[in-house]
PDB file of N, CA and C in Angstrom:
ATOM      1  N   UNK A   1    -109.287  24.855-115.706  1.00  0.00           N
ATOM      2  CA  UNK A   1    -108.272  25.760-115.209  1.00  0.00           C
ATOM      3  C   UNK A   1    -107.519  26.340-116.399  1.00  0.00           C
ATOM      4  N   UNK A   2    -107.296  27.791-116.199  1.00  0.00           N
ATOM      5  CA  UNK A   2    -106.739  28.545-117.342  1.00  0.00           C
ATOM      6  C   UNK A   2    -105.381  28.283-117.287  1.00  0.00           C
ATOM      7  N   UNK A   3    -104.162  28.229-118.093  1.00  0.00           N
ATOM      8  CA  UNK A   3    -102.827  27.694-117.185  1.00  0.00           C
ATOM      9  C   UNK A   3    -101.859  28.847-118.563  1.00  0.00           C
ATOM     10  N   UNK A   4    -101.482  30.095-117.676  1.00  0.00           N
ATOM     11  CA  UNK A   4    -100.362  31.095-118.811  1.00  0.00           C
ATOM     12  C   UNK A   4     -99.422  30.805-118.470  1.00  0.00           C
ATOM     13  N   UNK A   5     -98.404  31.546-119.208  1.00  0.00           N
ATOM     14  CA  UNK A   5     -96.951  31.761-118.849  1.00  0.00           C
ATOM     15  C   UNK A   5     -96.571  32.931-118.927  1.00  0.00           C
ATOM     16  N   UNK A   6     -96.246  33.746-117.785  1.00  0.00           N
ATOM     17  CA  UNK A   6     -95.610  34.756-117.723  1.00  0.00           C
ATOM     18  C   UNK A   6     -94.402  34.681-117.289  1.00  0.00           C
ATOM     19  N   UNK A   7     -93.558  36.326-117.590  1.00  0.00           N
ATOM     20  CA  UNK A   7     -91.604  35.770-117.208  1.00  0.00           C
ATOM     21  C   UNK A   7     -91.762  37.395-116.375  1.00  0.00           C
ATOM     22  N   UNK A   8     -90.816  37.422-115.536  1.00  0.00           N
ATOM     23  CA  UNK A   8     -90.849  38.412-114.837  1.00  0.00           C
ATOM     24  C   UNK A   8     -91.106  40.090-115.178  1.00  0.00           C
ATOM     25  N   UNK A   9     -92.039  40.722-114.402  1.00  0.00           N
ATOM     26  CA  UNK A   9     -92.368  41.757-114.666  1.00  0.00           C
ATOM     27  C   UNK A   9     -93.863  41.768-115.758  1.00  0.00           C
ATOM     28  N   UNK A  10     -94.007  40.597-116.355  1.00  0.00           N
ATOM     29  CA  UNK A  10     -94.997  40.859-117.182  1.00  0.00           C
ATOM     30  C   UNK A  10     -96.553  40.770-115.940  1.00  0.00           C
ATOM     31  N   UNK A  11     -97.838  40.750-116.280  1.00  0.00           N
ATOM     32  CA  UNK A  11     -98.891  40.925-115.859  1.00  0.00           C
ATOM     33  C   UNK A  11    -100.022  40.064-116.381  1.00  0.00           C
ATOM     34  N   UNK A  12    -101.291  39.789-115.804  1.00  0.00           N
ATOM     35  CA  UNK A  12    -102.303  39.320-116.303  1.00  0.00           C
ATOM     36  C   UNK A  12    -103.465  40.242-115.672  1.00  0.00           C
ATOM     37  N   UNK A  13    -104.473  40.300-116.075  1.00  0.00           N
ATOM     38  CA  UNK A  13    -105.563  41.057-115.645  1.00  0.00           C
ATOM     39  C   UNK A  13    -106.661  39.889-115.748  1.00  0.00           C
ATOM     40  N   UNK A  14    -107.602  40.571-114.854  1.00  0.00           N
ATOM     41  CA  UNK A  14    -109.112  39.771-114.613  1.00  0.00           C
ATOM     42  C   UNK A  14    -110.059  40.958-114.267  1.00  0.00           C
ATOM     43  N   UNK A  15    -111.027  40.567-115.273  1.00  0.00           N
ATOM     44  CA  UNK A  15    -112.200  41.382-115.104  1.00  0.00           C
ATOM     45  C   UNK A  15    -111.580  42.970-115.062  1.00  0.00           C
ATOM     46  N   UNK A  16    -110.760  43.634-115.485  1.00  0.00           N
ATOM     47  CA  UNK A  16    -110.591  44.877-115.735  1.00  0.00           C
ATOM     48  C   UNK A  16    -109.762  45.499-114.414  1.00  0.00           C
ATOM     49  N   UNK A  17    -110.177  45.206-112.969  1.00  0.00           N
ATOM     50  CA  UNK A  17    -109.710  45.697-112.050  1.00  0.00           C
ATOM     51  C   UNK A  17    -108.779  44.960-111.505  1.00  0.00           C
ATOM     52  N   UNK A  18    -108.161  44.021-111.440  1.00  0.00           N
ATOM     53  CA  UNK A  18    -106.829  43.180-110.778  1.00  0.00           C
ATOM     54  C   UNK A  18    -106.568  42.510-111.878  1.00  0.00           C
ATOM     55  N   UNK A  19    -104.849  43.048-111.567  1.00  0.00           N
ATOM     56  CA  UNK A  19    -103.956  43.012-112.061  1.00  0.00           C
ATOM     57  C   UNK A  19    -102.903  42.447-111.012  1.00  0.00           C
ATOM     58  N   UNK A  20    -102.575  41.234-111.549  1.00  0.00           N
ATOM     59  CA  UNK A  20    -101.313  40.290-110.900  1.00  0.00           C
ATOM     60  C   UNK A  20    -100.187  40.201-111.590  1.00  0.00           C
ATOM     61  N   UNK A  21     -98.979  40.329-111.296  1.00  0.00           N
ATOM     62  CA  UNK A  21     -97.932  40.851-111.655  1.00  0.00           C
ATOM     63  C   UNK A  21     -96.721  40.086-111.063  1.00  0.00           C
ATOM     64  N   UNK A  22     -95.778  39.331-111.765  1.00  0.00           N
ATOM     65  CA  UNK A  22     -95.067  38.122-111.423  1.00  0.00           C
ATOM     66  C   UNK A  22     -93.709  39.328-111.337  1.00  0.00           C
ATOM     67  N   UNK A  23     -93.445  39.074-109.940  1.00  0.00           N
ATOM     68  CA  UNK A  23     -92.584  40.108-109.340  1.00  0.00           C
ATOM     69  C   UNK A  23     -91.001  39.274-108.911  1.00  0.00           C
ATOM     70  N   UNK A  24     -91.057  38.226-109.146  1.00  0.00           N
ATOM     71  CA  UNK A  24     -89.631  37.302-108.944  1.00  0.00           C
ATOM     72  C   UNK A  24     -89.710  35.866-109.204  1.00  0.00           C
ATOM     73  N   UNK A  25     -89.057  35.195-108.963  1.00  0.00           N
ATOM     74  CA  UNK A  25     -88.761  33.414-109.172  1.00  0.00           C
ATOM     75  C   UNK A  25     -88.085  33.235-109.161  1.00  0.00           C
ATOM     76  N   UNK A  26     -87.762  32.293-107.527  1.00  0.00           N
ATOM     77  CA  UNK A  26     -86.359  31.947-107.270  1.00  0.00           C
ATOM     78  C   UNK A  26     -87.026  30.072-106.601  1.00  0.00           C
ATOM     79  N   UNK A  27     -86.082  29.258-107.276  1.00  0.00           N
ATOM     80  CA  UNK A  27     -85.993  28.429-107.102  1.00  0.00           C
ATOM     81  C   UNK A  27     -87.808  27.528-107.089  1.00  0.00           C
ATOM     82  N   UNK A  28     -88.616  27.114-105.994  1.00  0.00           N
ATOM     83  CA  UNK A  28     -89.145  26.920-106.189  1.00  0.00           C
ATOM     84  C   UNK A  28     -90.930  27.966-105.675  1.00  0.00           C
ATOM     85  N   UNK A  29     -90.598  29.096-105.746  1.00  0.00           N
ATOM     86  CA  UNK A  29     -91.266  30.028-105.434  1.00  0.00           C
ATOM     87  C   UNK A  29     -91.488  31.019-106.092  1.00  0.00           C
ATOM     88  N   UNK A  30     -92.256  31.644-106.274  1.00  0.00           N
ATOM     89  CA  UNK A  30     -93.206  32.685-107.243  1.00  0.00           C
ATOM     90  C   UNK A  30     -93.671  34.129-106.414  1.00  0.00           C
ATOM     91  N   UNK A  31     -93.118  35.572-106.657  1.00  0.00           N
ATOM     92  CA  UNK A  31     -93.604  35.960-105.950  1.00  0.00           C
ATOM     93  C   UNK A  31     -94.574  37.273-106.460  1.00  0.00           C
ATOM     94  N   UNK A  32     -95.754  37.600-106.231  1.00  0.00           N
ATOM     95  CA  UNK A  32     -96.770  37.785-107.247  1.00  0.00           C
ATOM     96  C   UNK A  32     -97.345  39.090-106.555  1.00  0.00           C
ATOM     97  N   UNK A  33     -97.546  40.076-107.375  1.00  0.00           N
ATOM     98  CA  UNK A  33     -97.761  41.342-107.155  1.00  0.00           C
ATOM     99  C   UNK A  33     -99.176  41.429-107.302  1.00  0.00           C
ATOM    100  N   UNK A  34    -100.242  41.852-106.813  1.00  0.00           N
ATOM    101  CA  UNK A  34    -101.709  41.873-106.680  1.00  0.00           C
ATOM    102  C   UNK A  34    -102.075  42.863-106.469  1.00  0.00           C
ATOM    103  N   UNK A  35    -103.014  43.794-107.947  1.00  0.00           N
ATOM    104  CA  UNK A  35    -103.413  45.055-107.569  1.00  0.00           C
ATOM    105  C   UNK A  35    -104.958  45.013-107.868  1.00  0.00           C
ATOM    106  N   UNK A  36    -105.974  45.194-106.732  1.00  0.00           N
ATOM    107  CA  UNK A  36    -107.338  44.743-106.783  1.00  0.00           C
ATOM    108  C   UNK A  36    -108.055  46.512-106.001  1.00  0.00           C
ATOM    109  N   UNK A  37    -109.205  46.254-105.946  1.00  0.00           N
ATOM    110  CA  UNK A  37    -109.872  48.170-105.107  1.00  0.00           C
ATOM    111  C   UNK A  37    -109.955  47.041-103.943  1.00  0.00           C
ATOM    112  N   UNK A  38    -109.763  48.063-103.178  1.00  0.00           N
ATOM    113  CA  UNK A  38    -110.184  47.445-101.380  1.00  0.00           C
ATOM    114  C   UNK A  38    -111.233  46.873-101.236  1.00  0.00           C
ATOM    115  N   UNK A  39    -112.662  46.665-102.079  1.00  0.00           N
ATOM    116  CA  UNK A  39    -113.261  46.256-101.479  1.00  0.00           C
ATOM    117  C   UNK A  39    -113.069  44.555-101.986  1.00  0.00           C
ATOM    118  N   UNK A  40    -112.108  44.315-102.765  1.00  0.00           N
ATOM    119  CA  UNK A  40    -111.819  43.009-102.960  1.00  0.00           C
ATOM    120  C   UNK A  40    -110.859  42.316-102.186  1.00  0.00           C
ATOM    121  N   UNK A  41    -111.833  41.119-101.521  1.00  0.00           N
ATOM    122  CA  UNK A  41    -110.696  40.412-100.387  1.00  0.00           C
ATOM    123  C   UNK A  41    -109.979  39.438-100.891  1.00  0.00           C
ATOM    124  N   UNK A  42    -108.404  40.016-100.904  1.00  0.00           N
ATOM    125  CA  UNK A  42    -107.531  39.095-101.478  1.00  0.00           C
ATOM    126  C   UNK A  42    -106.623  38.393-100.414  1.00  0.00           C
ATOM    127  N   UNK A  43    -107.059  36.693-100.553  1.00  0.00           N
ATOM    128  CA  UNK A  43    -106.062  35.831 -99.089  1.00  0.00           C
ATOM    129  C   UNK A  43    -105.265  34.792-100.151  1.00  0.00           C
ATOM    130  N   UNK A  44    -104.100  34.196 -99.275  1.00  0.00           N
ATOM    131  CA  UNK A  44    -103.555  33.017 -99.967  1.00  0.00           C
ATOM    132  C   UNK A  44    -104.666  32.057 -99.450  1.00  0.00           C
ATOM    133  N   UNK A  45    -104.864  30.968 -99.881  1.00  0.00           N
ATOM    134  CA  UNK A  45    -105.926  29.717 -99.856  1.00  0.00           C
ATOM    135  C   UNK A  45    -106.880  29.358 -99.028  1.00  0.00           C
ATOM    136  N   UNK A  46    -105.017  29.055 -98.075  1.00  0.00           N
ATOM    137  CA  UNK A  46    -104.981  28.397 -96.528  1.00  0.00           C
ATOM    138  C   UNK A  46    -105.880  29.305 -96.102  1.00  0.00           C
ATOM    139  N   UNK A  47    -105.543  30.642 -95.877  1.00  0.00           N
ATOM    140  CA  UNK A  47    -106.016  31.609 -94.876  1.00  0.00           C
ATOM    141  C   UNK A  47    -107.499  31.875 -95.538  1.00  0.00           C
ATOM    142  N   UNK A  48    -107.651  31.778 -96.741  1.00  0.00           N
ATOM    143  CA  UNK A  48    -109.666  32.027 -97.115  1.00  0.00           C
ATOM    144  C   UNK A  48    -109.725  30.797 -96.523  1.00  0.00           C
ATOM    145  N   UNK A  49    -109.166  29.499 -96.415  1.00  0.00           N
ATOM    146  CA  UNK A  49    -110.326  28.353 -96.531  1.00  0.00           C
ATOM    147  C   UNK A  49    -110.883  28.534 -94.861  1.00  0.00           C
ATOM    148  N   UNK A  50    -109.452  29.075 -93.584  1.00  0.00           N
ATOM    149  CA  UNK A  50    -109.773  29.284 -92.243  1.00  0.00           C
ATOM    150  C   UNK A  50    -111.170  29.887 -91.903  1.00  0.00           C
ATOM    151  N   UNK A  51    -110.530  31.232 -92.780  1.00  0.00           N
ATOM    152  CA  UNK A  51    -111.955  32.280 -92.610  1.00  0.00           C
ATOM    153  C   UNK A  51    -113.498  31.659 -93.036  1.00  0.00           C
ATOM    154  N   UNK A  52    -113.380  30.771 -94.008  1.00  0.00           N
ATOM    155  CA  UNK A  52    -114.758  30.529 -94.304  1.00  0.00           C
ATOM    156  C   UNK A  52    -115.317  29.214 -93.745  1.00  0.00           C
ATOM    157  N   UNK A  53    -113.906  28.691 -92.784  1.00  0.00           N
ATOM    158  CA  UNK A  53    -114.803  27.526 -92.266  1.00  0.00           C
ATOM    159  C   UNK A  53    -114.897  28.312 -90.611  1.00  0.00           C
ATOM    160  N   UNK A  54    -114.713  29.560 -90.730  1.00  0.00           N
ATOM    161  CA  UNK A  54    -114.881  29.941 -88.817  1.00  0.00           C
ATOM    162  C   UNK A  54    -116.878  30.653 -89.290  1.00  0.00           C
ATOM    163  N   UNK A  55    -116.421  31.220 -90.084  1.00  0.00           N
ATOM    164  CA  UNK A  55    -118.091  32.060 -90.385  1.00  0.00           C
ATOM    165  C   UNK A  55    -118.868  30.667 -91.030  1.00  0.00           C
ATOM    166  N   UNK A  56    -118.555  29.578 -91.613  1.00  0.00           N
ATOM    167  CA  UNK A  56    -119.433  28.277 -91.064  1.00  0.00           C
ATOM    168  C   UNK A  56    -120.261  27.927 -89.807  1.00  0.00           C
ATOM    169  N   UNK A  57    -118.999  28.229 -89.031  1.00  0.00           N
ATOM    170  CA  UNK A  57    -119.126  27.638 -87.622  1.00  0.00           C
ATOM    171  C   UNK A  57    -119.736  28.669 -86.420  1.00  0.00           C
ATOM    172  N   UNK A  58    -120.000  29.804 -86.869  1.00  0.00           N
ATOM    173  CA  UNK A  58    -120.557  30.245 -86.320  1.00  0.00           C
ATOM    174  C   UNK A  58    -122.584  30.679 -86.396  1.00  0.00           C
ATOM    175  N   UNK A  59    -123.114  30.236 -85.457  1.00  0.00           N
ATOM    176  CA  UNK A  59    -124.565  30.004 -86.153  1.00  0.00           C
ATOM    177  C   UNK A  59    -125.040  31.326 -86.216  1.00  0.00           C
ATOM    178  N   UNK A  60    -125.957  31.265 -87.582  1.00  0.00           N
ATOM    179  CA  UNK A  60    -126.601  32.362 -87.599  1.00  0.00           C
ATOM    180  C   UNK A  60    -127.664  32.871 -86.425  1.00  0.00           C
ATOM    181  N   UNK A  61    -127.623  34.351 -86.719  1.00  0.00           N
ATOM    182  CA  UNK A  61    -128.476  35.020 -85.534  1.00  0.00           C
ATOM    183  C   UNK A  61    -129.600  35.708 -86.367  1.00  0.00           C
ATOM    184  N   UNK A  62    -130.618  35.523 -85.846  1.00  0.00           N
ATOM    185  CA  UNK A  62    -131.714  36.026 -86.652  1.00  0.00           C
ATOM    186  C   UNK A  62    -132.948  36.699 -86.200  1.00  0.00           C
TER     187      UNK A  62
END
């Protein structure tokens, strides 16, 4: 795991097209600006790990 430090307003980039951007910090929360092209699906964790255990669970059709 890569581990930076950014202070508000600064940025990190990945792979050229998203750009995350540390937009506040208050107390114990972080709140993070995410600029990616649409065809990149951006979720918090929880909500990818849902999605990829429902398209698990659903059997393929073939």
């Amino acid at each position: 795991m890569l581990v930076l430090s950014r202070r508000m307003g600064e940025s990190l980039v990945i792979a050229e097209n998203i750009r995350l951007t540390v937009l506040g910090v208050s107390g114990g929360q972080v709140r993070l600006g995410i600029e990616a092209p649409r065809d990149i699906s951006v979720h918090r964790e929880e909500i990818f790990l849902k999605i990829k255990q429902e398209r698990e669970s659903v059997p393929a059709t073939g």
